[in-house]
Protein backbone atom coordinates (compact mmCIF):
# COMPACT_ATOMS: atom_id res chain seq x y z
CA UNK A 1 77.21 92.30 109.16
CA UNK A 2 80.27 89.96 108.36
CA UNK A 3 78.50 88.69 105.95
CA UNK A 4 78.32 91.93 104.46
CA UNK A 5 81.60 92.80 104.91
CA UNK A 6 82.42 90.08 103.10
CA UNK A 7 80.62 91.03 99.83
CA UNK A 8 82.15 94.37 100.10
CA UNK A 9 85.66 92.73 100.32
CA UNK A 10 85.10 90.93 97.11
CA UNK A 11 83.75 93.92 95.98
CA UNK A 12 86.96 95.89 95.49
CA UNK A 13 89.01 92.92 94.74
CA UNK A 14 86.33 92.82 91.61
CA UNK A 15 87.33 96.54 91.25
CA UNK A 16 91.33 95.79 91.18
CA UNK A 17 91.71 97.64 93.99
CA UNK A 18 95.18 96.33 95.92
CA UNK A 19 96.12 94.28 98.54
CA UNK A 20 97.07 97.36 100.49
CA UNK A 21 94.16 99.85 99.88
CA UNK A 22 91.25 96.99 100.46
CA UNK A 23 93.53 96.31 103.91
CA UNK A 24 92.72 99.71 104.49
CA UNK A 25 88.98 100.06 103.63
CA UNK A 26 88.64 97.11 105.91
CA UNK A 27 90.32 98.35 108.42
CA UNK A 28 89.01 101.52 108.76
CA UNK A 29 85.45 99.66 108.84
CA UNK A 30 86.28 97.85 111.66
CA UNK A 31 87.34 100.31 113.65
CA UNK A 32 83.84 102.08 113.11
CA UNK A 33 82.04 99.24 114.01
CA UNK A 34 84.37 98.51 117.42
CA UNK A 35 83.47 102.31 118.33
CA UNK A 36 79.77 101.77 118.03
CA UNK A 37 79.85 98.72 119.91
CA UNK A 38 81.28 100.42 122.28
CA UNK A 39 79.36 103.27 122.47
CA UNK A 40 76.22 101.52 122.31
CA UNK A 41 76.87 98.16 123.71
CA UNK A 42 75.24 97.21 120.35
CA UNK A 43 76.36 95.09 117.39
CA UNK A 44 76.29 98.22 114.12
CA UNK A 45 74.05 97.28 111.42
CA UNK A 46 73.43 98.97 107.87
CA UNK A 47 69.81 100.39 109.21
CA UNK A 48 71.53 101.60 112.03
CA UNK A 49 74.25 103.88 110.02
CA UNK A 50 72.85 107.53 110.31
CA UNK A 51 75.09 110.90 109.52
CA UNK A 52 74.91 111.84 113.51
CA UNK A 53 77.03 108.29 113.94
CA UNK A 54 78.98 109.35 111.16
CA UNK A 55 79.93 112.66 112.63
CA UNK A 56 80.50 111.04 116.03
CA UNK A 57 82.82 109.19 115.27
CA UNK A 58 84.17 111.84 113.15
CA UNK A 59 84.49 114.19 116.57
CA UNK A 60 85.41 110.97 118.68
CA UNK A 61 88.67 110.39 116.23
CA UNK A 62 89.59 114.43 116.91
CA UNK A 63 89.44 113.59 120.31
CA UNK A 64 91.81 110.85 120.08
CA UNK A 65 94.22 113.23 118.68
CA UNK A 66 94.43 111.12 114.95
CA UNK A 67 95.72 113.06 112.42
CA UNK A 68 93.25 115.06 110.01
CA UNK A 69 94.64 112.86 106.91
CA UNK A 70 93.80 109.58 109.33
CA UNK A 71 90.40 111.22 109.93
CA UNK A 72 89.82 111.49 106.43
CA UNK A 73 90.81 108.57 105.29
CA UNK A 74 88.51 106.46 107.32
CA UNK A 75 85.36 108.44 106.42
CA UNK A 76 86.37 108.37 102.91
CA UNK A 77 86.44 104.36 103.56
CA UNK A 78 82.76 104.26 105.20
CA UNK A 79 81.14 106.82 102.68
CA UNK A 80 82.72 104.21 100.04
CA UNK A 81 80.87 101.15 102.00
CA UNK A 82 77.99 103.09 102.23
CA UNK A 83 77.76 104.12 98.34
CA UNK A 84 78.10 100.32 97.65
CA UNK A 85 75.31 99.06 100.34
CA UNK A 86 73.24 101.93 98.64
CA UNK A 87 74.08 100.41 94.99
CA UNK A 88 72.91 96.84 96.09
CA UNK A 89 69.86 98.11 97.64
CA UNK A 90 70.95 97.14 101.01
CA UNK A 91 69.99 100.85 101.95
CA UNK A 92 68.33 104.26 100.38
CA UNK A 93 70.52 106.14 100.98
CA UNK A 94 74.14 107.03 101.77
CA UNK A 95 74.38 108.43 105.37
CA UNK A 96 77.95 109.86 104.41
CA UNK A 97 77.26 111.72 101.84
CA UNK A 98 78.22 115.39 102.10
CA UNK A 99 79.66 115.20 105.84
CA UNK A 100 82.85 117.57 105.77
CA UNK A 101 86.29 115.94 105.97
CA UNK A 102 88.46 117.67 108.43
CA UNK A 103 90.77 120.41 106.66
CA UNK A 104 94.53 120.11 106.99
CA UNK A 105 97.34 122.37 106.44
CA UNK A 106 98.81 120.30 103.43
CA UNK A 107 102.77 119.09 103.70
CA UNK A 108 104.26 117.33 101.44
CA UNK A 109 104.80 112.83 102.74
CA UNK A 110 107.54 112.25 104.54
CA UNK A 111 110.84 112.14 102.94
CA UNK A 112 114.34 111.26 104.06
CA UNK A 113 117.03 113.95 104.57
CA UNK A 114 120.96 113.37 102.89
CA UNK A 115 121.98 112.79 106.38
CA UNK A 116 119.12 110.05 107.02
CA UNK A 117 119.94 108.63 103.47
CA UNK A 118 123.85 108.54 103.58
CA UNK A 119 123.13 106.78 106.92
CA UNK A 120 121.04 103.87 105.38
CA UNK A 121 123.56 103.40 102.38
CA UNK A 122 126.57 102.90 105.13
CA UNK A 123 124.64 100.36 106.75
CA UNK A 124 123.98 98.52 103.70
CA UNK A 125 127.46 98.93 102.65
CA UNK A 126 128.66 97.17 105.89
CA UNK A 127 126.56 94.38 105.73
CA UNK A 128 128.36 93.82 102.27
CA UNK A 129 125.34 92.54 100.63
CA UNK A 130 125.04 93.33 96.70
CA UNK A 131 121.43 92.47 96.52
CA UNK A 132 120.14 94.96 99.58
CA UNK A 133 122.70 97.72 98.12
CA UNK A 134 120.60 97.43 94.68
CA UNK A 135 117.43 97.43 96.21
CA UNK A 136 117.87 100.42 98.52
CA UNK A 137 119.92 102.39 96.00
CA UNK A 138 116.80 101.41 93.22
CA UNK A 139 114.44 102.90 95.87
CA UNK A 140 116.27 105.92 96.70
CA UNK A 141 117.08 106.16 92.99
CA UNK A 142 114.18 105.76 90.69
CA UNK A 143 110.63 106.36 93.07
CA UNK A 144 109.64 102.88 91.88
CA UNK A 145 107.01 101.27 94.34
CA UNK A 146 107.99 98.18 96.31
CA UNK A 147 105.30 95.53 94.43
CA UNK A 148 107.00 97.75 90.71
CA UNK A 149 110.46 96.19 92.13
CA UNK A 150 109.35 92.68 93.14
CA UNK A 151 108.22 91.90 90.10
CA UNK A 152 111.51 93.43 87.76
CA UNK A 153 112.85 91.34 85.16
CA UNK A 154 116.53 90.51 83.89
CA UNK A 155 115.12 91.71 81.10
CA UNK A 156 113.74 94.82 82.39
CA UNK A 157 117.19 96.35 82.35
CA UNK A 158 118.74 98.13 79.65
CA UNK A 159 122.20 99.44 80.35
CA UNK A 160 123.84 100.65 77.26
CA UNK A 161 126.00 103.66 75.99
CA UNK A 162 123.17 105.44 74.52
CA UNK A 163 120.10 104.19 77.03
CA UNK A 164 120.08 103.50 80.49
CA UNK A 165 116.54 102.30 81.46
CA UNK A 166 114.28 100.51 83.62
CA UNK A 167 111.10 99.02 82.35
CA UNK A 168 107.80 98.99 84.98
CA UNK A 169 105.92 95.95 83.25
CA UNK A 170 102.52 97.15 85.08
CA UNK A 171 102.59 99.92 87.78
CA UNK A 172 99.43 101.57 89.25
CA UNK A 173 96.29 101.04 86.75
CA UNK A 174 98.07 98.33 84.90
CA UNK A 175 100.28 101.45 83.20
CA UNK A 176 103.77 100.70 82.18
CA UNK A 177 107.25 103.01 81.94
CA UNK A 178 110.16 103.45 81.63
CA UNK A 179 112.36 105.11 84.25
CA UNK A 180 115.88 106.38 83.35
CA UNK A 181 118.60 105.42 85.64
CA UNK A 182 121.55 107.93 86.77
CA UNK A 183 125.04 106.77 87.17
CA UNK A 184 124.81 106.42 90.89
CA UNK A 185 121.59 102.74 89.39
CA UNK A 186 124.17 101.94 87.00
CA UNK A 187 127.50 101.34 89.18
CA UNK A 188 125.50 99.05 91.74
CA UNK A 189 123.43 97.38 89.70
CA UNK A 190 126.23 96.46 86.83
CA UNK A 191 128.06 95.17 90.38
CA UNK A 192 124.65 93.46 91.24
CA UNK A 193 124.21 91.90 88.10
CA UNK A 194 127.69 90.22 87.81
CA UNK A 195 127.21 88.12 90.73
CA UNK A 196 123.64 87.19 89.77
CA UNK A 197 124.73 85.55 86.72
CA UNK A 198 127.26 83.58 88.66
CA UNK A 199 124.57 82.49 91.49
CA UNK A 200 123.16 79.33 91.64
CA UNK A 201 120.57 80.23 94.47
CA UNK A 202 117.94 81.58 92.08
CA UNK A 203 114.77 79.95 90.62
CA UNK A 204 115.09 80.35 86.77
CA UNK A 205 111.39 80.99 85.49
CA UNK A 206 110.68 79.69 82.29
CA UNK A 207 110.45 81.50 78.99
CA UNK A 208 111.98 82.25 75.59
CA UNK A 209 115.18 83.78 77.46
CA UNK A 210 115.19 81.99 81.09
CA UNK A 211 118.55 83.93 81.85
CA UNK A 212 116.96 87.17 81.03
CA UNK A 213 112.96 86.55 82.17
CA UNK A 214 114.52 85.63 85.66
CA UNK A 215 113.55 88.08 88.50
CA UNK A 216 115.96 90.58 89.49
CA UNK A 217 115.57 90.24 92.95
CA UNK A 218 115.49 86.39 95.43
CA UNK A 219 114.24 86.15 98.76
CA UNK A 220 114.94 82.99 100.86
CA UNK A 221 113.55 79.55 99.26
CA UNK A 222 115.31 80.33 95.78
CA UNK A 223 111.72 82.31 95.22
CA UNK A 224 111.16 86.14 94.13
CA UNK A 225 111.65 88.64 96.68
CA UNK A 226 108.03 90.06 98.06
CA UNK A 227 106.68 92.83 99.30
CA UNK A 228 107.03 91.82 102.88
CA UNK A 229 110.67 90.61 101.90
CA UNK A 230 111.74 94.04 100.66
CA UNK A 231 109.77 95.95 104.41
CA UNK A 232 112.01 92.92 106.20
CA UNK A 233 115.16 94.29 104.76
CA UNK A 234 114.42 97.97 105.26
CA UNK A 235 113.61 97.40 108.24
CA UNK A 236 117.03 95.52 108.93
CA UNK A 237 118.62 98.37 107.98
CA UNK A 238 116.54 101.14 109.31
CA UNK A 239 117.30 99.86 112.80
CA UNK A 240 121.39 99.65 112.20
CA UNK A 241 121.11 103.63 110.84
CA UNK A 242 118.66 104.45 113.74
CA UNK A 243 115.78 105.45 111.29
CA UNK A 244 112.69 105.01 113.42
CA UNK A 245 109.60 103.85 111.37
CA UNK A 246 110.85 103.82 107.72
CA UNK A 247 108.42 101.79 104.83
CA UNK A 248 108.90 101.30 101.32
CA UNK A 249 106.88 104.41 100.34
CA UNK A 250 109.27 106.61 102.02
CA UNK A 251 112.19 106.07 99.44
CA UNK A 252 109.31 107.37 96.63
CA UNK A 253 109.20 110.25 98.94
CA UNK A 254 112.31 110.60 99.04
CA UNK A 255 112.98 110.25 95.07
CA UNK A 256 110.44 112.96 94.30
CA UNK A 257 111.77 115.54 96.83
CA UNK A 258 115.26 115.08 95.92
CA UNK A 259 114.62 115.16 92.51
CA UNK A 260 112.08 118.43 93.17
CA UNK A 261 115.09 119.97 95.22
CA UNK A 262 117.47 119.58 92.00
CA UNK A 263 115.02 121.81 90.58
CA UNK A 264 113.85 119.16 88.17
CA UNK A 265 110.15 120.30 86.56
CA UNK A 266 106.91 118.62 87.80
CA UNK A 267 106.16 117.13 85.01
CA UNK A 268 109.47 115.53 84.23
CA UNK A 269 109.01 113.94 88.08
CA UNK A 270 105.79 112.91 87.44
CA UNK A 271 106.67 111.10 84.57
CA UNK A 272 109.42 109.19 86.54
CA UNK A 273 107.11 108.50 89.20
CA UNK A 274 104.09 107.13 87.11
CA UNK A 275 101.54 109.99 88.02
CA UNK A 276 98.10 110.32 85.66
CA UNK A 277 97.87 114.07 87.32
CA UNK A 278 100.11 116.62 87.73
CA UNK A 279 98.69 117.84 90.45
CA UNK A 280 99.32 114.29 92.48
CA UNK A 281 103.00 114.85 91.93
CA UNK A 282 102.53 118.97 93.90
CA UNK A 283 102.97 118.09 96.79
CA UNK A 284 106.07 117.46 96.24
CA UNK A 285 107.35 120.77 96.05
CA UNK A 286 105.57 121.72 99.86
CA UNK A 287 107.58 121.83 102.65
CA UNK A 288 107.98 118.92 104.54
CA UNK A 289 107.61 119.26 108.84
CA UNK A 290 111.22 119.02 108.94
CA UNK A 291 111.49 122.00 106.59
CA UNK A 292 109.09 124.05 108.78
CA UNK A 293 111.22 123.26 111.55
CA UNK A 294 114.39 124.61 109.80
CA UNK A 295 112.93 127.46 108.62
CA UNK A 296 111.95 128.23 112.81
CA UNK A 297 115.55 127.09 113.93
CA UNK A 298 116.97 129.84 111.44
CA UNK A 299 115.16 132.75 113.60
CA UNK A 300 116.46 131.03 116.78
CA UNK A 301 118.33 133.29 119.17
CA UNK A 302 120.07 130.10 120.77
């Protein structure tokens, strides 16, 4: 089964999936195949993969209290195994196919309140650091994704009197955009800027401008900042504002519900955020948990 595993791996790196979402397919697998073990004191095998296993574990995860979109996720990840193993012959049929996801009452992600984001930016402030202040304002400001921000430019930039913009080289699907930048970009990252072209503790890549095709953003080693570089200093941060469990994705969150809040249209924040559907950027305008819970408080008698 490893072996098999294996194929599948290379599979959706073939398919361009990311580093992230094959992570997660593998993951999820795993886990499957632990539980059956388990239940069975048997190793799983593809001949062995029936919908009643399926469903099972389906039931078992309810049990465990996981979350519906948890639930879903990881039968989404075996139906996609099985569809492949089916493809290549290695079975007849899919076992998955048409077992019912669990339904959930829909919220929109997770999203930091003012008071939560005002927090973060005093921390950063303290620490005094130029670079963190761009990155975190850049998150908070513009919905980019963390791997969209690693790999920014010099060049990237354009702050002018007539066009302030940020270039996305090659976001989700290889697509590239251009995201405006408010005031609040501008001020930190002219500030940012000034002391990068005074620093002597970057690499300089090569090419026809090597001041300008320089990254925006250095980690340790005089090397690009990465992924895990940018989760490294939330996470710094996070901690010193008392944010508990706070990832990258949470300041896209947080972009697309302030920017829903301003009363901003959906398609103008879909733009900005890089969505192919509309309807990807609707959930957006649900209420969060934290709304719900406002909207209780304000009956409250207490």
């Amino acid at each position: 089964m490893d072996d098999i595993l294996q194929d599948y791996r290379d599979y959706l790196y073939d398919q361009d999936k990311s580093e992230q979402t094959v992570k997660a397919y593998m993951t999820d697998l795993r886990a499957f195949l632990r539980w059956f073990q388990d239940m069975t004191g048997e190793t799983l095998s593809l001949e062995s993969i029936t919908p009643m296993e399926i469903i099972d574990y389906r039931n078992a995860m309810l049990d465990w209290g996981k979350k519906p979109s948890t639930i879903n996720r990881s039968l989404i990840s075996i139906s996609s195994f099985c569809q492949w193993a089916q493809q290549n012959d290695l079975i007849l049929n899919n076992p998955a196919e048409g077992i019912r996801t669990v339904a959930e009452e829909p919220l929109a992600p997770r999203a930091l309140d003012r008071k939560e984001q005002l927090a973060l930016l005093r921390a950063v402030r303290r620490s005094g650091k130029l670079r963190d202040l761009a990155i975190i304002t850049m998150l908070l400001h513009t919905g980019m994704r963390v791997g969209e921000l690693c790999n920014l430019r010099v060049s990237d930039i354009r702050i002018s009197t007539n066009r302030n913009m940020i270039t996305v080289r090659e976001g989700k699907g290889t697509k590239r955009r251009n995201i405006p930048l408010n005031s609040t970009v501008i001020r930190v990252l002219k500030d940012y800027l000034n002391t990068l072209n005074t620093s002597k503790s970057t690499t300089i890549v090569t090419g026809t401008n090597p001041e300008k095709d320089r990254f925006l953003f250095y980690g340790q080693k005089r090397m690009p900042l990465t992924d895990r570089g940018v989760r490294y200093i939330i996470d710094k941060y996070a901690y010193n504002a008392k944010i508990d469990n706070l990832s990258p994705h949470i300041f896209r969150h947080t972009c697309a519900k302030n920017l829903i809040d301003a009363g901003q249209s959906i398609d103008r924040v879909s733009k900005i955020l890089g969505h192919s559907n509309v309807n990807t950027t609707s959930i957006y305008t649900m209420p969060t948990e934290k709304d719900l819970h406002i909207t209780m408080e304000s009956i409250s008698w207490e």
